[in-house]
C-alpha atoms as a PDB file:
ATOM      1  CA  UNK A   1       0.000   0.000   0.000  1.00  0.00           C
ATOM      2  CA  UNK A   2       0.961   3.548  -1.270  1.00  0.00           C
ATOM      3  CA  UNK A   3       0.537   7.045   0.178  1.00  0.00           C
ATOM      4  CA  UNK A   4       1.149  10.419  -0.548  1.00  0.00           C
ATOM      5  CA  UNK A   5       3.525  12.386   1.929  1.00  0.00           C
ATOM      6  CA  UNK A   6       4.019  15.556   2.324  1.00  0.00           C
ATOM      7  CA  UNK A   7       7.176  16.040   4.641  1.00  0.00           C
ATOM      8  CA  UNK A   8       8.917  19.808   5.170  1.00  0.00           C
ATOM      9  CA  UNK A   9      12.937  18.409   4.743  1.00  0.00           C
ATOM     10  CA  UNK A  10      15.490  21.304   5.506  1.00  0.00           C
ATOM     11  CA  UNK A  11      13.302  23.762   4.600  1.00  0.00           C
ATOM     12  CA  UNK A  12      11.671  22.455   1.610  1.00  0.00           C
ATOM     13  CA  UNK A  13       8.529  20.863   1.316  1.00  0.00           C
ATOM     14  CA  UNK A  14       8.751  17.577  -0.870  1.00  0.00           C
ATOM     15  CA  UNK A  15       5.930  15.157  -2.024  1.00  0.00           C
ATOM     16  CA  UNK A  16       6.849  11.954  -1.858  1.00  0.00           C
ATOM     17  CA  UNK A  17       4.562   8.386  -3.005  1.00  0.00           C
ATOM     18  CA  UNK A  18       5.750   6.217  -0.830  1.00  0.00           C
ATOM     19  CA  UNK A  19       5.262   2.591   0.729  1.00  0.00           C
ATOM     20  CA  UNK A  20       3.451   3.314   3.923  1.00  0.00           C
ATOM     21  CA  UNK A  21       5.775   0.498   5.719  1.00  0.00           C
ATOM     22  CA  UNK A  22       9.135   2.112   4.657  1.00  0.00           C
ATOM     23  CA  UNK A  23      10.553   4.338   7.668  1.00  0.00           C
ATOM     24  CA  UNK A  24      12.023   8.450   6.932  1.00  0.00           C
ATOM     25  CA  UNK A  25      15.454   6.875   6.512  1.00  0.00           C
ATOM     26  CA  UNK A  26      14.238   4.950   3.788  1.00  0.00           C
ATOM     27  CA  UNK A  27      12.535   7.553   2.830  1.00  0.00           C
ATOM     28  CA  UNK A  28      15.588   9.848   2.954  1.00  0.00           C
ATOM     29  CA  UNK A  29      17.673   7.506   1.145  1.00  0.00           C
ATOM     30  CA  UNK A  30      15.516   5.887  -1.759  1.00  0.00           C
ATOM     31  CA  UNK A  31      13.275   7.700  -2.668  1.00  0.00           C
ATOM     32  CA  UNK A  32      14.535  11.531  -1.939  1.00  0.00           C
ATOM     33  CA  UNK A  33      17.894  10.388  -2.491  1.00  0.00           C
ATOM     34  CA  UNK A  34      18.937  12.497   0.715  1.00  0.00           C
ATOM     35  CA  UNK A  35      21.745  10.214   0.905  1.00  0.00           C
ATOM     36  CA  UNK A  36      23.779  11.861   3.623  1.00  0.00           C
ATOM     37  CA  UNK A  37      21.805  10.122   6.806  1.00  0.00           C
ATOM     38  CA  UNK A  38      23.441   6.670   6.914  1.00  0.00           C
ATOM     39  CA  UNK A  39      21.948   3.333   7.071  1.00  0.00           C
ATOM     40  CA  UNK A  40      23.345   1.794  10.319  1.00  0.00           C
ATOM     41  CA  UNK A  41      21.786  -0.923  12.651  1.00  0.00           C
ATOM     42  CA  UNK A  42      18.117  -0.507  12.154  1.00  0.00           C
ATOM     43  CA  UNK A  43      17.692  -1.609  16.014  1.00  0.00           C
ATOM     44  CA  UNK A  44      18.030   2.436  16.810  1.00  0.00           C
ATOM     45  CA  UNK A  45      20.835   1.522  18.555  1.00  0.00           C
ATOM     46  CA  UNK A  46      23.886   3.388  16.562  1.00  0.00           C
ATOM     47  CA  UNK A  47      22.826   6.480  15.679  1.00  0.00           C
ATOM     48  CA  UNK A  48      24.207   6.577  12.242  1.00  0.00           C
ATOM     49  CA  UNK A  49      20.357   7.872  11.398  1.00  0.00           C
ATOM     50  CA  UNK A  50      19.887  10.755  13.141  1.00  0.00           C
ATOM     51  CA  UNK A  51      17.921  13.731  11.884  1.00  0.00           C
ATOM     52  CA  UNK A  52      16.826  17.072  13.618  1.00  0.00           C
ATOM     53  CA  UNK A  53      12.789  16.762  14.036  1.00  0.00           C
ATOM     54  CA  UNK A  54      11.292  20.288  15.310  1.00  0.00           C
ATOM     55  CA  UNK A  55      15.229  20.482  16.773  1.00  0.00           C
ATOM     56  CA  UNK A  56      15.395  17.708  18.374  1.00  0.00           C
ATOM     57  CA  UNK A  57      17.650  13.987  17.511  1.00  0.00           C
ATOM     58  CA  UNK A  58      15.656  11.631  16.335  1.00  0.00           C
ATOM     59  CA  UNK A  59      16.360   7.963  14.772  1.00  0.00           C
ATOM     60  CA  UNK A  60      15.385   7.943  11.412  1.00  0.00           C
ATOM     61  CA  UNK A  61      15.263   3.904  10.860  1.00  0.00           C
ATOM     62  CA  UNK A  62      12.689   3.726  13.814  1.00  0.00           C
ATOM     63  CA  UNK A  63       9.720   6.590  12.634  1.00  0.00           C
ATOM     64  CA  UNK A  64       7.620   6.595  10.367  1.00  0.00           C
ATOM     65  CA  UNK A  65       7.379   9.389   7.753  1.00  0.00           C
ATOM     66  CA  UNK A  66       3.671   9.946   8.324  1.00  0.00           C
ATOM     67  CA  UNK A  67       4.183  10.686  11.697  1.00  0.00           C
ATOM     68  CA  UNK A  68       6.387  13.664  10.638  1.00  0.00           C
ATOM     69  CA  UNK A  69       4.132  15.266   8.397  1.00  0.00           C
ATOM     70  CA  UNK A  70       4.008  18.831   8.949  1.00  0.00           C
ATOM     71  CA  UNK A  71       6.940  18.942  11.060  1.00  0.00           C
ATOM     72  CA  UNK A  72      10.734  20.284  10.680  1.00  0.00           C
ATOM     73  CA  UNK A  73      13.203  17.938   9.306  1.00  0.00           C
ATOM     74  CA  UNK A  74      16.755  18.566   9.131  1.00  0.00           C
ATOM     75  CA  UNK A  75      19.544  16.068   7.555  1.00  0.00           C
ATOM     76  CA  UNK A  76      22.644  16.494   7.104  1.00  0.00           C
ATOM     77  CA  UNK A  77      22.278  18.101   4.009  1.00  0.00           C
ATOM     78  CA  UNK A  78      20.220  21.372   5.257  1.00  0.00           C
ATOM     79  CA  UNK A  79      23.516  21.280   7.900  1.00  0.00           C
ATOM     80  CA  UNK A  80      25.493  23.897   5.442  1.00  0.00           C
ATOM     81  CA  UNK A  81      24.726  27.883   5.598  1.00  0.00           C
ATOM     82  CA  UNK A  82      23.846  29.989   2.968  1.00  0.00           C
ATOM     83  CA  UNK A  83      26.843  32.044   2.344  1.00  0.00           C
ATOM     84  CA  UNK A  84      26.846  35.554   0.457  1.00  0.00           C
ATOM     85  CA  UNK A  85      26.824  34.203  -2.734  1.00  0.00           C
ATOM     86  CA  UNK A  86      23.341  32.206  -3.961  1.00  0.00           C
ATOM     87  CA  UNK A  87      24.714  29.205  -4.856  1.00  0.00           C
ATOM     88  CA  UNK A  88      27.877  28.898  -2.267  1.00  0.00           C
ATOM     89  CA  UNK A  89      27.321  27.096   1.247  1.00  0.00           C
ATOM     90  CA  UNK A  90      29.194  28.115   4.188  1.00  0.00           C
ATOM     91  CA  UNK A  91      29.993  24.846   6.210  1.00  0.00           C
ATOM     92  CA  UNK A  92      28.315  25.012   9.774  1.00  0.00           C
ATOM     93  CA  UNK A  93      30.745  25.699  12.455  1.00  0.00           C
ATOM     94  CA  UNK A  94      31.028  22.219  13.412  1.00  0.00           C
ATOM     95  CA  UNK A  95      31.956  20.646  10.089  1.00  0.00           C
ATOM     96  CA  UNK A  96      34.722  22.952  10.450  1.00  0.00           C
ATOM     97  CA  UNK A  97      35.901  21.624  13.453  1.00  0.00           C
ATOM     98  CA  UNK A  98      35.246  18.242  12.572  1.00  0.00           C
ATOM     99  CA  UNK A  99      37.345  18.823   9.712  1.00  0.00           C
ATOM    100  CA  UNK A 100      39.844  20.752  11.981  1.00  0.00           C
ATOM    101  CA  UNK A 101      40.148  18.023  14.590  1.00  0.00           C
ATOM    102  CA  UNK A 102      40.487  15.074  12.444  1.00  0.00           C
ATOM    103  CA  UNK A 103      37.205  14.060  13.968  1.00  0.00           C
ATOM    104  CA  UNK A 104      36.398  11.536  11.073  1.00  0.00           C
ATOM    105  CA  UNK A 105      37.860   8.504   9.951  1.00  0.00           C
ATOM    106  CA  UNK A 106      35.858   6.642   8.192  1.00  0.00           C
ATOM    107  CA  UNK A 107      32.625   9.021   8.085  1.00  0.00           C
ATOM    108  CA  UNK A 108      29.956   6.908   8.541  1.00  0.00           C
ATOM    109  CA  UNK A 109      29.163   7.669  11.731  1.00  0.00           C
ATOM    110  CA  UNK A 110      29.640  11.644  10.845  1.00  0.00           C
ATOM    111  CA  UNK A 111      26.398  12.867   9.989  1.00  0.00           C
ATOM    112  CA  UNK A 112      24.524  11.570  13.151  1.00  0.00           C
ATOM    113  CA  UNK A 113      27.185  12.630  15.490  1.00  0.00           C
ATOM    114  CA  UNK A 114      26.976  16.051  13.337  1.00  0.00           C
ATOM    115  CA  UNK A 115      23.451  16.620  13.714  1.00  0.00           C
ATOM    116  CA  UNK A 116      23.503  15.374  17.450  1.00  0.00           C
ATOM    117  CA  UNK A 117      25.624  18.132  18.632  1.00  0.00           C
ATOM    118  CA  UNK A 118      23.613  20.333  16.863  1.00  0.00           C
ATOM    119  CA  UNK A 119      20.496  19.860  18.368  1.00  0.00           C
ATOM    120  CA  UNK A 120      22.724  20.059  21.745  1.00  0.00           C
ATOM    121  CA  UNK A 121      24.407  23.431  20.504  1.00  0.00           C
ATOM    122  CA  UNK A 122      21.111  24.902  19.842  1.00  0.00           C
ATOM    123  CA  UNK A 123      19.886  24.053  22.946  1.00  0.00           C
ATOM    124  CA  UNK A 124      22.198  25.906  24.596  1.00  0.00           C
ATOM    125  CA  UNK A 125      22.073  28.778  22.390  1.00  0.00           C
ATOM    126  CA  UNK A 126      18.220  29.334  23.255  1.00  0.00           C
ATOM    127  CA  UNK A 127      19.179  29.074  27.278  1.00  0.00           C
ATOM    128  CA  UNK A 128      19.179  31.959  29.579  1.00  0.00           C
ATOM    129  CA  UNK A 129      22.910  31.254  30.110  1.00  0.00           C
ATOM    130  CA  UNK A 130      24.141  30.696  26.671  1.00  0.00           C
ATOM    131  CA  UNK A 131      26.867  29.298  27.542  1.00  0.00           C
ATOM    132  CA  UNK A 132      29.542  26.335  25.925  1.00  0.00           C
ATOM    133  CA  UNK A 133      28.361  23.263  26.979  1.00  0.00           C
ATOM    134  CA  UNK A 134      31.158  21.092  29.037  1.00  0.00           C
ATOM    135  CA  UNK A 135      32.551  18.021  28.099  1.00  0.00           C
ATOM    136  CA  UNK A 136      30.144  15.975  29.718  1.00  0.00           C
ATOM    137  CA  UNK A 137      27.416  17.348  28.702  1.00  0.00           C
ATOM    138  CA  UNK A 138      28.936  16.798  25.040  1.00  0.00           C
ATOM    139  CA  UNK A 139      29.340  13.094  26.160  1.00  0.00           C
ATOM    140  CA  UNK A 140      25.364  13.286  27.105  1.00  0.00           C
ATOM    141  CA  UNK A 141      24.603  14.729  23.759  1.00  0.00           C
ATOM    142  CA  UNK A 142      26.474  12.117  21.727  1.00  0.00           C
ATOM    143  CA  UNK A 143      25.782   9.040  24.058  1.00  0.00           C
ATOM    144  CA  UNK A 144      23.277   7.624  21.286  1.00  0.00           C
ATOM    145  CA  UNK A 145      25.941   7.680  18.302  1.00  0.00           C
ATOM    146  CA  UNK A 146      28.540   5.031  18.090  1.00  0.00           C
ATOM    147  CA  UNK A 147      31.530   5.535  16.089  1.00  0.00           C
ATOM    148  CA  UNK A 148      34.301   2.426  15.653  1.00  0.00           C
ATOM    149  CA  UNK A 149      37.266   4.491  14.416  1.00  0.00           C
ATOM    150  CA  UNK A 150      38.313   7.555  16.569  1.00  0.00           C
ATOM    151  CA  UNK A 151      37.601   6.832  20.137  1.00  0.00           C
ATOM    152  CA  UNK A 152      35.639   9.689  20.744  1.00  0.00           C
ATOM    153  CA  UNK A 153      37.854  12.366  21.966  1.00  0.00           C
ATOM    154  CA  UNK A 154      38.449  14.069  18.803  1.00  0.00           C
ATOM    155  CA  UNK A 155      34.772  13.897  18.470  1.00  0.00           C
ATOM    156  CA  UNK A 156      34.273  15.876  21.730  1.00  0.00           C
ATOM    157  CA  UNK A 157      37.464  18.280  21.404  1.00  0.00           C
ATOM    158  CA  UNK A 158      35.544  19.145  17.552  1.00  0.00           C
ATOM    159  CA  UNK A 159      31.893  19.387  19.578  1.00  0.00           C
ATOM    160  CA  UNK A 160      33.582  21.836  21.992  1.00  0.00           C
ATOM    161  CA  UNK A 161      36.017  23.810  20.028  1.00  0.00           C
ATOM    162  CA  UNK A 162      32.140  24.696  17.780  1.00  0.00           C
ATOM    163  CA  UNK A 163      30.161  24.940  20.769  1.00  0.00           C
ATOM    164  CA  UNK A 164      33.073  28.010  21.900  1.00  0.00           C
ATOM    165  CA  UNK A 165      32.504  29.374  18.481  1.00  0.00           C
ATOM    166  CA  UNK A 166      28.828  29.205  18.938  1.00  0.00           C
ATOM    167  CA  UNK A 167      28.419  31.026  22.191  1.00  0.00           C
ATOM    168  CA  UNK A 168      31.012  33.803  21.250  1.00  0.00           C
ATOM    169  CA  UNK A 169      29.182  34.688  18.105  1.00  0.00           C
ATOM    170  CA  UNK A 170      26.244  34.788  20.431  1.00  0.00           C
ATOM    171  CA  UNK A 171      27.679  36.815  23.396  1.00  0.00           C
ATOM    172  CA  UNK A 172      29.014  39.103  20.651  1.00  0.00           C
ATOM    173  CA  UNK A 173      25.101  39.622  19.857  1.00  0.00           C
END
C-alpha cells in the first residue's frame, strides 16, 4: 500500500509516493535520495540515522514518515549555511571543526554525530545562560551515536572547540 507524503525536509517541502511500511530513513535515502543520513543498525541503537525533528535527535530507521508530516526535518544536508553568494554554502561551524580536529575517519558515523551536537548546541544557544556546553554534557549529547574508528575524543574536542565558536558569536550579539 501507497501514500502520498508531504514532509517539510530542511526547509523544503517535498511530495513523496511512498510505501506506507518504509521508515524516513528509507525515505531519505531511496526515494529523496537524501543520501547523507546513513543506514546503520536498524535496532536504533547506533545512531548513524539521526535527523533534527522540530530540533530535536531523532532515529530515522525507527519513525515513520507519516508521523512527521508537517513537522521540521533537518539532515545532514540542510547542515550547510547559505553564504553571500546564492549558490555557495558556508559549512556550519562544526563541520569545520570536525574537519579541523580530524574528527572523522571513516565518516559513517559523521552525519549523526553532526546533527547530534547540533540539536545540543542549539539548545544551549536558546538558554538563559548561553553558555559552551562542558565536556560531559557533550558526552550526554552524543551518548546515542557510536563511532568504531576515533575513540571519541576528537569527536568531543571538535563538539567543543564549535560549541566556543557558537556562544562567542552569540555573546558578541
Amino acid at each position: 500500500m501507497k501514500q502520498l507524503l508531504t514532509l517539510k525536509i530542511n526547509g523544503e517541502s517535498h511530495e513523496v509516493w511512498t510505501s506506507t511500511h518504509k521508515t524516513l530513513l528509507e525515505v531519505l535515502r531511496e526515494d529523496l535520495r537524501l543520501t547523507g543520513t546513513k543506514h546503520g543498525c536498524e535496532l536504533g541503537e547506533c545512531g548513524a540515522c539521526t535527523v533534527l525533528i522540530e530540533d530535536e535527535p531523532v532515529l530515522a530507521c525507527l519513525i515513520l514518515p507519516v508521523e512527521v508530516q508537517g513537522q521540521d526535518i533537518q539532515t545532514i544536508e540542510g547542515l550547510a549555511e547559505s553564504a553571500s553568494s546564492a549558490a555557495e554554502l558556508k559549512p556550519h561551524p562544526l563541520q569545520t571543526a570536525f574537519a579541523e580536529q580530524g574528527a572523522s575517519q571513516c565518516g559513517y558515523c559523521s552525519p549523526g554525530m553532526l546533527m547530534s551536537a547540533k540539536a545540543l548546541l542549539d539548545k544551549n544557544s536558546k538558554s538563559n545562560l548561553k553558555t559552551a556546553p562542558d565536556r560531559q554534557e557533550i558526552r550526554a549529547a552524543l551518548s546515542g551515536n557510536l563511532c568504531r574508528c576515533t575513540g571519541y575524543s576528537k569527536i568531543i574536542d571538535a563538539v567543543e572547540q564549535a560549541s566556543q565558536h557558537e556562544s562567542g558569536s552569540i555573546n558578541k550579539s
